[in-house]
N, C-alpha and C. Protein backbone atom coordinates (compact mmCIF):
# COMPACT_ATOMS: atom_id res chain seq x y z
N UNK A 1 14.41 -0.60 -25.23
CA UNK A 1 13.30 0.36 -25.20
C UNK A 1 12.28 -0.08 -24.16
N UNK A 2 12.27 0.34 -23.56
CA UNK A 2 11.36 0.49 -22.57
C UNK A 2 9.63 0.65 -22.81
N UNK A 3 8.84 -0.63 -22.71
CA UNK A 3 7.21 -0.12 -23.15
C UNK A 3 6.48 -0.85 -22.04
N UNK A 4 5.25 -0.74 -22.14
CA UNK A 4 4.09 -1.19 -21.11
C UNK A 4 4.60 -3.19 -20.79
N UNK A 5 4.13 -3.32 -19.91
CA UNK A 5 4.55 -4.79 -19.25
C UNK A 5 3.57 -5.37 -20.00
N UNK A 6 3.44 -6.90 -19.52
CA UNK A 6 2.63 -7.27 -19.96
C UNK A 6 2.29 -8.47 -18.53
N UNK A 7 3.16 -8.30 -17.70
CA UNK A 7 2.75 -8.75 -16.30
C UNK A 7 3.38 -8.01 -15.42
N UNK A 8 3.01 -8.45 -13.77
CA UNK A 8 3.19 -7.43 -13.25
C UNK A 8 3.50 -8.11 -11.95
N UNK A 9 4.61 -8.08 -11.06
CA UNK A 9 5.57 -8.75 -9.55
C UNK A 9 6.10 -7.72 -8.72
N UNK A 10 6.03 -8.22 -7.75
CA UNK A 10 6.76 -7.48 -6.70
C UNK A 10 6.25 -6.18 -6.11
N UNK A 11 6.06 -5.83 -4.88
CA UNK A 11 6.41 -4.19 -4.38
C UNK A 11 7.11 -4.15 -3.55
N UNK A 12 7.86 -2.61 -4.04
CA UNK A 12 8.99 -2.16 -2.94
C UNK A 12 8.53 -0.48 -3.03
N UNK A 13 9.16 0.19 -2.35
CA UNK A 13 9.68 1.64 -1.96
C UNK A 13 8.07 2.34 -1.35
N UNK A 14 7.52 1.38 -0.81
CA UNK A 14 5.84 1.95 -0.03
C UNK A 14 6.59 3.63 0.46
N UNK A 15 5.97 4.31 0.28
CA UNK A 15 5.66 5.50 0.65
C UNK A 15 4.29 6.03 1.71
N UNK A 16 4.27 6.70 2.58
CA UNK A 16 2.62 7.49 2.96
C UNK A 16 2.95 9.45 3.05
N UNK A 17 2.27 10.46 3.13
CA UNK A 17 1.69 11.65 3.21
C UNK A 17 0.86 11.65 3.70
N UNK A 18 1.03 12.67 4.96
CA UNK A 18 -0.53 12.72 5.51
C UNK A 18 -1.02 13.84 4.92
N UNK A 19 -2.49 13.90 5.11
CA UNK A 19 -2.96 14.96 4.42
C UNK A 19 -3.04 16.25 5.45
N UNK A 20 -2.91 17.33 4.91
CA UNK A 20 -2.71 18.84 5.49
C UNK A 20 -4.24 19.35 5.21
N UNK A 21 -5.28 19.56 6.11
CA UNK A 21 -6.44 20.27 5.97
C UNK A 21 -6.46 21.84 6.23
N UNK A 22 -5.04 22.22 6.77
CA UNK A 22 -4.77 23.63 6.65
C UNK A 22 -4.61 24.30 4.93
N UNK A 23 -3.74 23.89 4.55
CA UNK A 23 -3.21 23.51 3.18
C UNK A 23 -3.63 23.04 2.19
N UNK A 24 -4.97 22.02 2.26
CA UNK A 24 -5.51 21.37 1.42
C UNK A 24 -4.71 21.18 0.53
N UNK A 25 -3.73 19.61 0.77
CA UNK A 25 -2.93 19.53 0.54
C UNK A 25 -1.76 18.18 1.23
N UNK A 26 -0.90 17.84 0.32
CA UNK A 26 -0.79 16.00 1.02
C UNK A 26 1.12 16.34 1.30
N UNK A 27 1.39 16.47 2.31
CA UNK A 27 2.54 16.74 3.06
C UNK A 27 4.21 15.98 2.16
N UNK A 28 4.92 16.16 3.13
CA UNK A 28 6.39 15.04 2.81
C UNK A 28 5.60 14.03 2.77
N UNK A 29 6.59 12.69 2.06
CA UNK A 29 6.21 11.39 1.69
C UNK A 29 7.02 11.44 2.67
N UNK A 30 7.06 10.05 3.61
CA UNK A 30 7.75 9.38 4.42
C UNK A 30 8.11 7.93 3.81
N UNK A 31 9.26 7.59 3.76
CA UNK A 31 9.40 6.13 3.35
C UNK A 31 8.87 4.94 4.63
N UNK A 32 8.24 3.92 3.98
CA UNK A 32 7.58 2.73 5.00
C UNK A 32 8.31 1.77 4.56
N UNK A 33 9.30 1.08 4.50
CA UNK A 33 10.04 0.25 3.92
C UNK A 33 9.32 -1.24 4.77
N UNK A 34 9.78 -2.39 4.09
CA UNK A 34 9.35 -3.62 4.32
C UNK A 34 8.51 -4.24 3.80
N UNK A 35 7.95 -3.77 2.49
CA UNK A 35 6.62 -4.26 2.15
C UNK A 35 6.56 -5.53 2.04
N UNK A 36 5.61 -6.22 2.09
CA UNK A 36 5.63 -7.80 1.81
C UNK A 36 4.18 -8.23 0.59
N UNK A 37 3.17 -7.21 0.96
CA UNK A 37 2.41 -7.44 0.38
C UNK A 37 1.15 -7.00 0.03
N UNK A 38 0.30 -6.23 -0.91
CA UNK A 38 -0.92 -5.36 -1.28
C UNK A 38 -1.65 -6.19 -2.36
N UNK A 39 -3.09 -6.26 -1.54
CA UNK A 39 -3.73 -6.43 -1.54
C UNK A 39 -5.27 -5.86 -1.58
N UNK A 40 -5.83 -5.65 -2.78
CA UNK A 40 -7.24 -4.64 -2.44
C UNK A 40 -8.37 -5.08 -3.29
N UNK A 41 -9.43 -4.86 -2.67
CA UNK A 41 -10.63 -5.05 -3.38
C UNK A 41 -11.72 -3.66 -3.73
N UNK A 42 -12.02 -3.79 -4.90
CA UNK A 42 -12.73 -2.55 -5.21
C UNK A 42 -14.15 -2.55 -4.21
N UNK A 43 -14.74 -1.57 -4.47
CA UNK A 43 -15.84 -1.42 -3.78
C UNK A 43 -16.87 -0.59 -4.32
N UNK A 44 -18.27 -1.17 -4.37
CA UNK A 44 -19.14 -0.14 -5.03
C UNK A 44 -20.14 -1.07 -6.29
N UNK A 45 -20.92 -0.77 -6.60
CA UNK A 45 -21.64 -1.78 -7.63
C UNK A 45 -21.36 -1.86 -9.02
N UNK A 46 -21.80 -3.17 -9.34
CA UNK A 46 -21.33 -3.28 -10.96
C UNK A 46 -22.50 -2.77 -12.00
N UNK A 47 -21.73 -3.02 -13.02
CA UNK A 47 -22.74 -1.98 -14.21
C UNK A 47 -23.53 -2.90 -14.39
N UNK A 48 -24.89 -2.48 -14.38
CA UNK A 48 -26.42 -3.90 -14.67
C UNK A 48 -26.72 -3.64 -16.16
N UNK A 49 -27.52 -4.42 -16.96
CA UNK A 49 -28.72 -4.37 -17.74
C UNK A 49 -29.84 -4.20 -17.78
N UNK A 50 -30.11 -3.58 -18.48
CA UNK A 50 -31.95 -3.75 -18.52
C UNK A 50 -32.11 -4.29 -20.02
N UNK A 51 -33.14 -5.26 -20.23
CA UNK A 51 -33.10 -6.05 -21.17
C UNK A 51 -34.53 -5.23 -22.12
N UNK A 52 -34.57 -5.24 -22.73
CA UNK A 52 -36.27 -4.93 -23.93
C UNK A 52 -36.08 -5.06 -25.45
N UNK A 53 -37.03 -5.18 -26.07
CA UNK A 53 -36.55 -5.56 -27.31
C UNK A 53 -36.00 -6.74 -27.77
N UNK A 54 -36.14 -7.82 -26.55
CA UNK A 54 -35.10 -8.87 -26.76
C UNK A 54 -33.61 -8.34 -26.82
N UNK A 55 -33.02 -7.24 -26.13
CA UNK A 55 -31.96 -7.26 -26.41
C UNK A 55 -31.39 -6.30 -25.27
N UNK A 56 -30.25 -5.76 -24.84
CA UNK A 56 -29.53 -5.00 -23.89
C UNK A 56 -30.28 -3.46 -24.13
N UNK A 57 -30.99 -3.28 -23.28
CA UNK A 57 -31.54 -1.68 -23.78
C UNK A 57 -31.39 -0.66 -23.50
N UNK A 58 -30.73 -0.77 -22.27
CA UNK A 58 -29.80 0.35 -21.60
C UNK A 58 -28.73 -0.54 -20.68
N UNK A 59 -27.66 0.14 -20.34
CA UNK A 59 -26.80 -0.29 -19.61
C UNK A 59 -26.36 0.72 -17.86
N UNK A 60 -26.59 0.39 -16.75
CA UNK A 60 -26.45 2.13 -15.78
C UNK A 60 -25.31 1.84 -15.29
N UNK A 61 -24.26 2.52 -15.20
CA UNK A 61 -23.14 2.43 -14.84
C UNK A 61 -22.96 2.17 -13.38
N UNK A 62 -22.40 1.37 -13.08
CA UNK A 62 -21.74 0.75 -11.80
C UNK A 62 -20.94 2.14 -10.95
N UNK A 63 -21.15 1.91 -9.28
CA UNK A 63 -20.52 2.85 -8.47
C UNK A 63 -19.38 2.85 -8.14
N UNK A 64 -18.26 3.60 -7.86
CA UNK A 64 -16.80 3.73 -8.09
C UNK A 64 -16.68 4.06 -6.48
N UNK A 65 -16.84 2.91 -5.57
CA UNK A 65 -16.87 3.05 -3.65
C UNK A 65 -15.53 3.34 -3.18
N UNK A 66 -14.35 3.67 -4.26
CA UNK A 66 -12.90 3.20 -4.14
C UNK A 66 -12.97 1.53 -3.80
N UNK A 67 -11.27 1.46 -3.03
CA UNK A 67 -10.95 0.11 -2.28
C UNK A 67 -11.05 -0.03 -1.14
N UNK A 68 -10.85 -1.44 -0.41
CA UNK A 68 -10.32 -1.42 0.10
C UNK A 68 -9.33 -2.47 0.44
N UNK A 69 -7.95 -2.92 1.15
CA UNK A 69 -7.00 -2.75 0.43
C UNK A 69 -6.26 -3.84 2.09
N UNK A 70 -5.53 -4.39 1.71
CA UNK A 70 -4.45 -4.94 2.91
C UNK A 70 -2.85 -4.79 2.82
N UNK A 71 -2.58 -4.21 3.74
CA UNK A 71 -0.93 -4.28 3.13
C UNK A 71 -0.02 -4.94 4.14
N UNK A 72 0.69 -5.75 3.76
CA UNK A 72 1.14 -6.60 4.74
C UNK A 72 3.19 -6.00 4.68
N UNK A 73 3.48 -6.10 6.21
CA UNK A 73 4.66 -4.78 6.20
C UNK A 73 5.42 -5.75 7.21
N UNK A 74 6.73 -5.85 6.97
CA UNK A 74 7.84 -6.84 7.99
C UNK A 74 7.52 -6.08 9.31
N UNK A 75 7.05 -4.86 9.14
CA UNK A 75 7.35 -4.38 10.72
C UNK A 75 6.43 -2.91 10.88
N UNK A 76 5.75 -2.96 11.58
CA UNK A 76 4.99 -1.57 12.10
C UNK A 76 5.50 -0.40 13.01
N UNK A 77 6.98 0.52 12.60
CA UNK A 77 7.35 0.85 12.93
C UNK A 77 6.31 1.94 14.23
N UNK A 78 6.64 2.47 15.57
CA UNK A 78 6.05 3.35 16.18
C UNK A 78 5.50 4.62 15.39
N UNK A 79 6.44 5.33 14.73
CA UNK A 79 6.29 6.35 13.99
C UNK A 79 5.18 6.23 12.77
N UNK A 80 4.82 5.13 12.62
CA UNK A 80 3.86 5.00 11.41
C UNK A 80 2.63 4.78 12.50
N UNK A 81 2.07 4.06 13.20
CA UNK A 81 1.40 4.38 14.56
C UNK A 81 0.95 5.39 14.80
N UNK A 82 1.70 6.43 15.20
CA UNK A 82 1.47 7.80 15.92
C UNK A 82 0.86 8.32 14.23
N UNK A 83 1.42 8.40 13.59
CA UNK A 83 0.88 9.19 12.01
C UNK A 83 -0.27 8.50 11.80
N UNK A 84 -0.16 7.58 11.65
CA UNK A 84 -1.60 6.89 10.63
C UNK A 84 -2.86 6.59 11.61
N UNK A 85 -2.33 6.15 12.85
CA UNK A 85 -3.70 5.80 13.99
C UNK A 85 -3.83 6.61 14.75
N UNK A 86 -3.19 7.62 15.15
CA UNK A 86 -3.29 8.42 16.51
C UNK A 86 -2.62 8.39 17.78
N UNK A 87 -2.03 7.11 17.49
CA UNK A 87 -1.12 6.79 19.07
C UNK A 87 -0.19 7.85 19.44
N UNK A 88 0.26 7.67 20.89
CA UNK A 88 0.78 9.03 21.45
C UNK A 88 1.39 8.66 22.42
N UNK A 89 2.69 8.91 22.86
CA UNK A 89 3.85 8.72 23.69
C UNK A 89 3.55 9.30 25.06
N UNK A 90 3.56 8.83 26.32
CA UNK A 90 3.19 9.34 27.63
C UNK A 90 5.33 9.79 27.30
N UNK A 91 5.34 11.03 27.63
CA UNK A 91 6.32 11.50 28.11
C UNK A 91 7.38 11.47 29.29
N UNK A 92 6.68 11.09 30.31
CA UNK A 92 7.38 10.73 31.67
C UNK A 92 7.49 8.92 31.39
N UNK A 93 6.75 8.28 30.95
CA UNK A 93 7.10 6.84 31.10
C UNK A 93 7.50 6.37 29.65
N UNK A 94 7.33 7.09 28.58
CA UNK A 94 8.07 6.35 27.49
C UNK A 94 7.16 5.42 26.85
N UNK A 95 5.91 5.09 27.01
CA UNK A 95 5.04 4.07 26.59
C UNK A 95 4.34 4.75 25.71
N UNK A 96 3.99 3.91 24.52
CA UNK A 96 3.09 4.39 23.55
C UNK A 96 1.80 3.60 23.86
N UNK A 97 0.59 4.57 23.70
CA UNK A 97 -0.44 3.90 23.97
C UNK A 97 -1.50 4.37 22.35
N UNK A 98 -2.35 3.28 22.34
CA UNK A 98 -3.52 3.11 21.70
C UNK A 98 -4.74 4.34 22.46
N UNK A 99 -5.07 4.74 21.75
CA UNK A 99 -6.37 5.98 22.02
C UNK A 99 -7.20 5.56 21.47
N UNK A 100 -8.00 4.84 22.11
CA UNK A 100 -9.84 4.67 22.15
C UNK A 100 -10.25 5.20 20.78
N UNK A 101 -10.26 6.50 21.36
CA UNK A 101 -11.53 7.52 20.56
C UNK A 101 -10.22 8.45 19.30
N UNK A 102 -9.49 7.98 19.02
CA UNK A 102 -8.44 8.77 17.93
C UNK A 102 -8.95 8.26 16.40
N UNK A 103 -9.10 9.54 15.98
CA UNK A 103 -9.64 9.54 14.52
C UNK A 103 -8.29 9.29 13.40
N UNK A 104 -8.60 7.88 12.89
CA UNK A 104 -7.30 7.63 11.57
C UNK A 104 -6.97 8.98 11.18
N UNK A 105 -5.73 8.94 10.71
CA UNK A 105 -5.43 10.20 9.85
C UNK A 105 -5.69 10.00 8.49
N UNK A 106 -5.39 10.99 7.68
CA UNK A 106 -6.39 10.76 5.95
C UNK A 106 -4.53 10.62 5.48
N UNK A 107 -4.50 10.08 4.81
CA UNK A 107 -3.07 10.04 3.74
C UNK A 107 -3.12 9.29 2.22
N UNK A 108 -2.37 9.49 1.80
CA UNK A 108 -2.09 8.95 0.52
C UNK A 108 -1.24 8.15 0.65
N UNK A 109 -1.02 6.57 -0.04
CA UNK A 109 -0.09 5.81 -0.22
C UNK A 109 0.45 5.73 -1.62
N UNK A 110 1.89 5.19 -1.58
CA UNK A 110 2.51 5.13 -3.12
C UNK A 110 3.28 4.32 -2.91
N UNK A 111 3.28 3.34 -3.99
CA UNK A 111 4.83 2.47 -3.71
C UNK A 111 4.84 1.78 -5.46
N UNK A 112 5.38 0.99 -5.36
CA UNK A 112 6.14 0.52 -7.18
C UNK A 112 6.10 -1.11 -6.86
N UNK A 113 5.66 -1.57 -8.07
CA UNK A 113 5.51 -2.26 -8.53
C UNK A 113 6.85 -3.11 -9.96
N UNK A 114 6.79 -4.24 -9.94
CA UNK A 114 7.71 -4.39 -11.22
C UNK A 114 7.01 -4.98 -12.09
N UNK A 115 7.54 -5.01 -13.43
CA UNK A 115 7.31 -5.65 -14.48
C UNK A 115 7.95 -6.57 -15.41
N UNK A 116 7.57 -7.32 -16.51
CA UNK A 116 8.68 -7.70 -16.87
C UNK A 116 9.45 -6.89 -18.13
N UNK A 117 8.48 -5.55 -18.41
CA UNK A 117 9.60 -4.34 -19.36
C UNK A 117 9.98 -3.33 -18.72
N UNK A 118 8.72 -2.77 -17.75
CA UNK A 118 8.83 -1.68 -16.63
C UNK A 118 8.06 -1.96 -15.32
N UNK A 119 8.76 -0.94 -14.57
CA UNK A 119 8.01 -0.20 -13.46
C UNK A 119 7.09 0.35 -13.07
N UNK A 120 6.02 0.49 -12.14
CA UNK A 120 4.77 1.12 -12.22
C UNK A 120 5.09 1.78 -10.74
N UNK A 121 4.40 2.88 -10.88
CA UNK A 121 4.44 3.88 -9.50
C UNK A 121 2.94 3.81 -9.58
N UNK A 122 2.22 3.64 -8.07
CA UNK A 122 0.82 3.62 -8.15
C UNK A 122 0.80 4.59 -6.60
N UNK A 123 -0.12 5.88 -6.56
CA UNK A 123 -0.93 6.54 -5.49
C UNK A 123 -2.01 6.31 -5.39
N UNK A 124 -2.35 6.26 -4.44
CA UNK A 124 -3.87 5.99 -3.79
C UNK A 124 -4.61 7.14 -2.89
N UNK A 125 -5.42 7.92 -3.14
CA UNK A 125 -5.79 9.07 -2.19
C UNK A 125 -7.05 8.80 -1.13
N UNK A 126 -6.96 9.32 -0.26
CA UNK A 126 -7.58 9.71 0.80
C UNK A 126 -7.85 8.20 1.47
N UNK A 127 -6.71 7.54 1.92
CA UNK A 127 -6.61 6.23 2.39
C UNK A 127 -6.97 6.95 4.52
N UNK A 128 -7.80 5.65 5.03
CA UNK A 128 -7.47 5.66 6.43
C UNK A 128 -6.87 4.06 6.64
N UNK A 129 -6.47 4.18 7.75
CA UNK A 129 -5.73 2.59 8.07
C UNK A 129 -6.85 2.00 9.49
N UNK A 130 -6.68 0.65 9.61
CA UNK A 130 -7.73 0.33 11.02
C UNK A 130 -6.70 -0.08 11.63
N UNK A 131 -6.92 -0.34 13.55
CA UNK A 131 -6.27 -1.08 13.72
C UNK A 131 -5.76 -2.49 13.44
N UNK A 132 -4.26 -2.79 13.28
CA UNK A 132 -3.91 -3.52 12.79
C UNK A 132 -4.51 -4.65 13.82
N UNK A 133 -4.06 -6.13 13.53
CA UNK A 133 -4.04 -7.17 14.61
C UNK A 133 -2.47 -7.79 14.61
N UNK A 134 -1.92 -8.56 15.28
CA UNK A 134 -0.59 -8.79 15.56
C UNK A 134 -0.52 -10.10 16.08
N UNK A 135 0.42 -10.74 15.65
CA UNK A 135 0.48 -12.32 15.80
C UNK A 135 2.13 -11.92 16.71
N UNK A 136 2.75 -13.24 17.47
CA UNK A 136 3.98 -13.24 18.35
C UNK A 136 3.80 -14.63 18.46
N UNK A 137 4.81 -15.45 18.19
CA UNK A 137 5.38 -16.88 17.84
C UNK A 137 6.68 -17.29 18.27
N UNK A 138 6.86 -18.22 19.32
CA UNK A 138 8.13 -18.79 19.73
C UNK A 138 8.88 -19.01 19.06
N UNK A 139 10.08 -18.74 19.04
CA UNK A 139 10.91 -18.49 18.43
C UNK A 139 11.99 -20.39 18.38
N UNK A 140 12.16 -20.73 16.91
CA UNK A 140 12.18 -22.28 17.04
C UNK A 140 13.34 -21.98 15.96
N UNK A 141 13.58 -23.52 15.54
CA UNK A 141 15.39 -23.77 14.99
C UNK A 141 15.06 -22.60 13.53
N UNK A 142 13.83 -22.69 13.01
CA UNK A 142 14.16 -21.89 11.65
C UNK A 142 12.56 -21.26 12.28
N UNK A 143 13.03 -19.60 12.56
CA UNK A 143 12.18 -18.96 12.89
C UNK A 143 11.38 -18.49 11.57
N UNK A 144 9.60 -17.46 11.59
CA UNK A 144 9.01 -17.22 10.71
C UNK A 144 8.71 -15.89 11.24
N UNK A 145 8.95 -15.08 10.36
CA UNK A 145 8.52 -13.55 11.03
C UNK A 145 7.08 -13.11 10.77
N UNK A 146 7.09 -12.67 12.38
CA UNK A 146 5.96 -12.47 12.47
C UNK A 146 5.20 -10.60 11.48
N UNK A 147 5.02 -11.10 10.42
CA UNK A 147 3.99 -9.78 9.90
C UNK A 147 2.84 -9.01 10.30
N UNK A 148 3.01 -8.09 9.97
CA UNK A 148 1.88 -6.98 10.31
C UNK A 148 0.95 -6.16 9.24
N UNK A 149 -0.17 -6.56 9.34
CA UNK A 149 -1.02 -6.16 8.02
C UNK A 149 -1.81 -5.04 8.47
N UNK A 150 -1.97 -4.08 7.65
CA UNK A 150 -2.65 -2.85 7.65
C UNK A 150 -3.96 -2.80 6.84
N UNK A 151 -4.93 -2.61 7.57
CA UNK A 151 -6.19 -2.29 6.96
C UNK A 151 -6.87 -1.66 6.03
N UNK A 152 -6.38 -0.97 5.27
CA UNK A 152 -6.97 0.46 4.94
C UNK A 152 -7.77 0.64 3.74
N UNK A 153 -8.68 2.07 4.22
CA UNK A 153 -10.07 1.96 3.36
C UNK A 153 -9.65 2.72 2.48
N UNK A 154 -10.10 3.10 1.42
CA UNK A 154 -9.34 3.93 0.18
C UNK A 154 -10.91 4.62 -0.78
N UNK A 155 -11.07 5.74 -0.21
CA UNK A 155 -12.10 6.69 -0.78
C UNK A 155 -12.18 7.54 -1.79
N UNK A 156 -12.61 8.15 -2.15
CA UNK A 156 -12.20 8.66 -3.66
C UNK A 156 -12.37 10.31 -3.03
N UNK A 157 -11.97 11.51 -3.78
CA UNK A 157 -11.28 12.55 -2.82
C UNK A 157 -11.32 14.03 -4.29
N UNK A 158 -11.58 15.16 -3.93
CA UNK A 158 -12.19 15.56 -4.66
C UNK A 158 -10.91 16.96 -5.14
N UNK A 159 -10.60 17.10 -6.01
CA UNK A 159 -9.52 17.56 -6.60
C UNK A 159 -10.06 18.89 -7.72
N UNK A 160 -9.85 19.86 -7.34
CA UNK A 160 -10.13 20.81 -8.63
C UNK A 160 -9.15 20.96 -9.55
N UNK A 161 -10.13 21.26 -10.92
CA UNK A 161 -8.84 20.83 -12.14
C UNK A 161 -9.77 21.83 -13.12
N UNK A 162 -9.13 23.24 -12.83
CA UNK A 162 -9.56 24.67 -13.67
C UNK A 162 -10.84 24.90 -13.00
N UNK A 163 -11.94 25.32 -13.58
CA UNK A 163 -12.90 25.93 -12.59
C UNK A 163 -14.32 24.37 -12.25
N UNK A 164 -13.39 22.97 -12.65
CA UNK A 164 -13.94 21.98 -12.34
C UNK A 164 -13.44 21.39 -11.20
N UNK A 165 -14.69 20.56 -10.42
CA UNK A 165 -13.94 19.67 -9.61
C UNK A 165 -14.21 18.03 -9.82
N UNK A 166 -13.62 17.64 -9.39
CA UNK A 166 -13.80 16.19 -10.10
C UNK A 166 -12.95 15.17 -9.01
N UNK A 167 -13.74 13.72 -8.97
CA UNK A 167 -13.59 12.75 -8.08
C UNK A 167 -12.09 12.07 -8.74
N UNK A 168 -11.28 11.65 -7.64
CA UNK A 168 -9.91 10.75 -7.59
C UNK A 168 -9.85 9.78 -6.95
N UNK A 169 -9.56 8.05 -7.47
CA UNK A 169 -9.00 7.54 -6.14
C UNK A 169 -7.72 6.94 -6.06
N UNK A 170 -7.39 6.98 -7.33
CA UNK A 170 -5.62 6.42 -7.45
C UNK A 170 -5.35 6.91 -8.94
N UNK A 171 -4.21 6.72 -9.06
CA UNK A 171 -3.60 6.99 -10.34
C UNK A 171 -2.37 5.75 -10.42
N UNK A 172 -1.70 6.10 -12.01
CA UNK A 172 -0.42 5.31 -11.87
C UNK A 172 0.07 6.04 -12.89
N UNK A 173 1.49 5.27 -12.85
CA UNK A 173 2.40 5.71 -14.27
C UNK A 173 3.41 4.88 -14.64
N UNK A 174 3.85 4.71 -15.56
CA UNK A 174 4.79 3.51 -15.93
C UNK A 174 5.92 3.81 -16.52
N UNK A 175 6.61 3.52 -16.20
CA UNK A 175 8.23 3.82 -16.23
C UNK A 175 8.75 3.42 -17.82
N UNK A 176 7.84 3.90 -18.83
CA UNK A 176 8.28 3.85 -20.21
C UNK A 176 8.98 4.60 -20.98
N UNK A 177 9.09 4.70 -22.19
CA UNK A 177 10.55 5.75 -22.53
C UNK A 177 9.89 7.12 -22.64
N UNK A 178 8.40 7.39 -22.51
CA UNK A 178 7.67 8.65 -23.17
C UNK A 178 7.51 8.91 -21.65
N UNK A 179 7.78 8.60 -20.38
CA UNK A 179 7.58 8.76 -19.12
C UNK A 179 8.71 9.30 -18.05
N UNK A 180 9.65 8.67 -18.74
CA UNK A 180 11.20 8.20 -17.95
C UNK A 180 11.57 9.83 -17.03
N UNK A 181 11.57 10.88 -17.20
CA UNK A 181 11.82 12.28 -16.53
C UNK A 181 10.85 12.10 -15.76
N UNK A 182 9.51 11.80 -15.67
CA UNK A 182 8.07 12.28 -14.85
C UNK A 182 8.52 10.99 -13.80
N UNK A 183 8.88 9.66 -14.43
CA UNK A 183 8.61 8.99 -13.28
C UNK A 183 9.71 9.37 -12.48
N UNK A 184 11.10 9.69 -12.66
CA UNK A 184 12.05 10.10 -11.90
C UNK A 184 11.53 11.16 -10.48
N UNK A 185 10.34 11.73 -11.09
CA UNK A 185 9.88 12.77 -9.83
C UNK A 185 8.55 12.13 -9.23
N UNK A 186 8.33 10.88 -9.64
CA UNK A 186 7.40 10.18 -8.86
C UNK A 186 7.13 10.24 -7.36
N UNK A 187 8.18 9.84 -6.82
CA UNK A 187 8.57 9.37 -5.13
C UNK A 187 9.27 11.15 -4.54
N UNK A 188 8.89 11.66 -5.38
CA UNK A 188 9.28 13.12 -4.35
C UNK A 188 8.31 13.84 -4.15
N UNK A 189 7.10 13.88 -4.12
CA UNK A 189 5.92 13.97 -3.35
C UNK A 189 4.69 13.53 -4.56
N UNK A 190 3.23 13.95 -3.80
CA UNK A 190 2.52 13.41 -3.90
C UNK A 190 1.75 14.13 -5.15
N UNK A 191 1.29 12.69 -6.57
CA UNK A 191 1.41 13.43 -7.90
C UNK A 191 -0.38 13.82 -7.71
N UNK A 192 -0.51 14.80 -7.80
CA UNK A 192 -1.74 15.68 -8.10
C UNK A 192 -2.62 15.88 -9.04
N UNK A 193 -3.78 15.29 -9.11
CA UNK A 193 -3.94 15.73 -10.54
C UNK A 193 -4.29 16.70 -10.89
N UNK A 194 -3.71 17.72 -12.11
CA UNK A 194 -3.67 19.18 -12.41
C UNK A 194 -4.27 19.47 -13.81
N UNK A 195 -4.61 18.35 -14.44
CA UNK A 195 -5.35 18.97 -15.62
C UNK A 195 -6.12 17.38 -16.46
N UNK A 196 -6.89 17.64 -17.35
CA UNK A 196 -7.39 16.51 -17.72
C UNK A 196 -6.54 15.80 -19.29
N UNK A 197 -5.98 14.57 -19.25
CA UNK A 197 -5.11 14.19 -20.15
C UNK A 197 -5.89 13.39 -21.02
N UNK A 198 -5.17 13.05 -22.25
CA UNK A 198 -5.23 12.28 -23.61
C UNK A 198 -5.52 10.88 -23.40
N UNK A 199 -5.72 10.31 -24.18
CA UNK A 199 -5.70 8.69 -23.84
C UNK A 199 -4.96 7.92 -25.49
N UNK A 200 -4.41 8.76 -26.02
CA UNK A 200 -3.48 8.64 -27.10
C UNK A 200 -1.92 7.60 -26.96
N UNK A 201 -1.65 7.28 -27.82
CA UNK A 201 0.08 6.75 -27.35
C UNK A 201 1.11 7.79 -26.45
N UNK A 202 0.28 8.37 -26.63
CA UNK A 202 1.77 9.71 -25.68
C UNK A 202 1.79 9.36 -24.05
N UNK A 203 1.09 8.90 -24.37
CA UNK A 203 1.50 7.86 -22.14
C UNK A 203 0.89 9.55 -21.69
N UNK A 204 0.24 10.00 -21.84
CA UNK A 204 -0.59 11.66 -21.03
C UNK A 204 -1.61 10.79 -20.35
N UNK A 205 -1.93 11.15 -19.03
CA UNK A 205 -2.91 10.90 -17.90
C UNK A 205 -2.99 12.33 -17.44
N UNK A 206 -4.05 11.72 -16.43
CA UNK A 206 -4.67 12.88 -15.77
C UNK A 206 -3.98 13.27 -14.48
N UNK A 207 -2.98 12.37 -14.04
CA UNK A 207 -2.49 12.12 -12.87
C UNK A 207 -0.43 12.92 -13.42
N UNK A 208 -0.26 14.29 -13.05
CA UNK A 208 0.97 14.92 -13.28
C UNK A 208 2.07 14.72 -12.14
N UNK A 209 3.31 14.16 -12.69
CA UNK A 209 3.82 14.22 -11.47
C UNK A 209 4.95 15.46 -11.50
């Protein structure tokens, strides 16, 4: 039987979508294979006190800045380049170049996680990436590959859900037995959130895939 982990190793099957501003709306997933490694830090302030009475007298809730986030990838294919940063192929010479003034593209990332009962599928919305930096190392009796880490800022992104709209910046879902059909349609595009869910044993979130 399949239930919630209780730790959590590994990512594989990275995914990105760029986002469609015609469409309002987050495109094909493209597979990014190679992951090596994610990494993120939240962003935004923590919840304070105010003390009176000798005692906690109000509490103001802390700001939700999203992440931001490192992902470290065996290889930065061209095609993820041209999508995520703007780069662009001179046609007569075949060279891809870096553009100055090119605005990141907005996308969503997804990739999986393991456990030691299940699987976790995690999206992230309205991610940009920076330029990366790049290391190159002589190549010796037991070579070390050289990795490529991705920057990216992770904002929170505004989703209507019935005649509400309401802030997103990731979701997940876990590959448990009350899940097992939904997560199967995880990795075939990008899960939306479409209505507001339970917080009961029935594994219901807000995040539908």
């Amino acid at each position: 039987m399949a239930k919630e982990s209780k730790v959590r190793f590994g990512i594989k099957k990275v995914h990105y979508a760029l986002w469609d501003d015609t469409n309002e709306t987050y495109g094909e997933l493209v597979a990014f294979p190679g992951a090596v490694s994610w990494s993120q830090t939240r962003e935004g302030g923590d919840s304070s006190d105010f003390y009176a009475d000798d005692g906690v007298y109000y509490t103001f809730a802390g700001t939700n800045g999203g992440y931001s986030a490192d992902l470290e990838m065996a290889f930065l294919p061209d095609s993820v380049r041209r999508d995520l940063l703007g780069e662009i192929v001179d046609d007569t010479t075949g060279v891809q170049f870096e553009v100055t003034d090119a605005e990141p593209k907005q996308f969503a990332i997804l990739f999986e996680t393991s456990g030691d009962s299940a699987t976790t599928g995690f999206v992230f919305y309205n991610c940009k990436a920076s330029r990366p930096e790049m290391n190159a190392n002589t190549k010796t009796d037991s070579p070390d590959v050289d990795t490529t880490t991705l920057n990216i800022r992770i904002a929170s992104q505004d989703f209507k859900l019935g005649n509400d709209t309401h802030s997103f910046v990731q979701g997940h879902i876990d590959k448990i037995d009350a899940n097992v059909s939904k997560y199967a349609a995880f990795f075939d595009a990008v899960s939306i959130p479409t209505a507001s869910g339970g917080s009961g044993d029935s594994g219901s979130t807000v995040v539908s895939a």
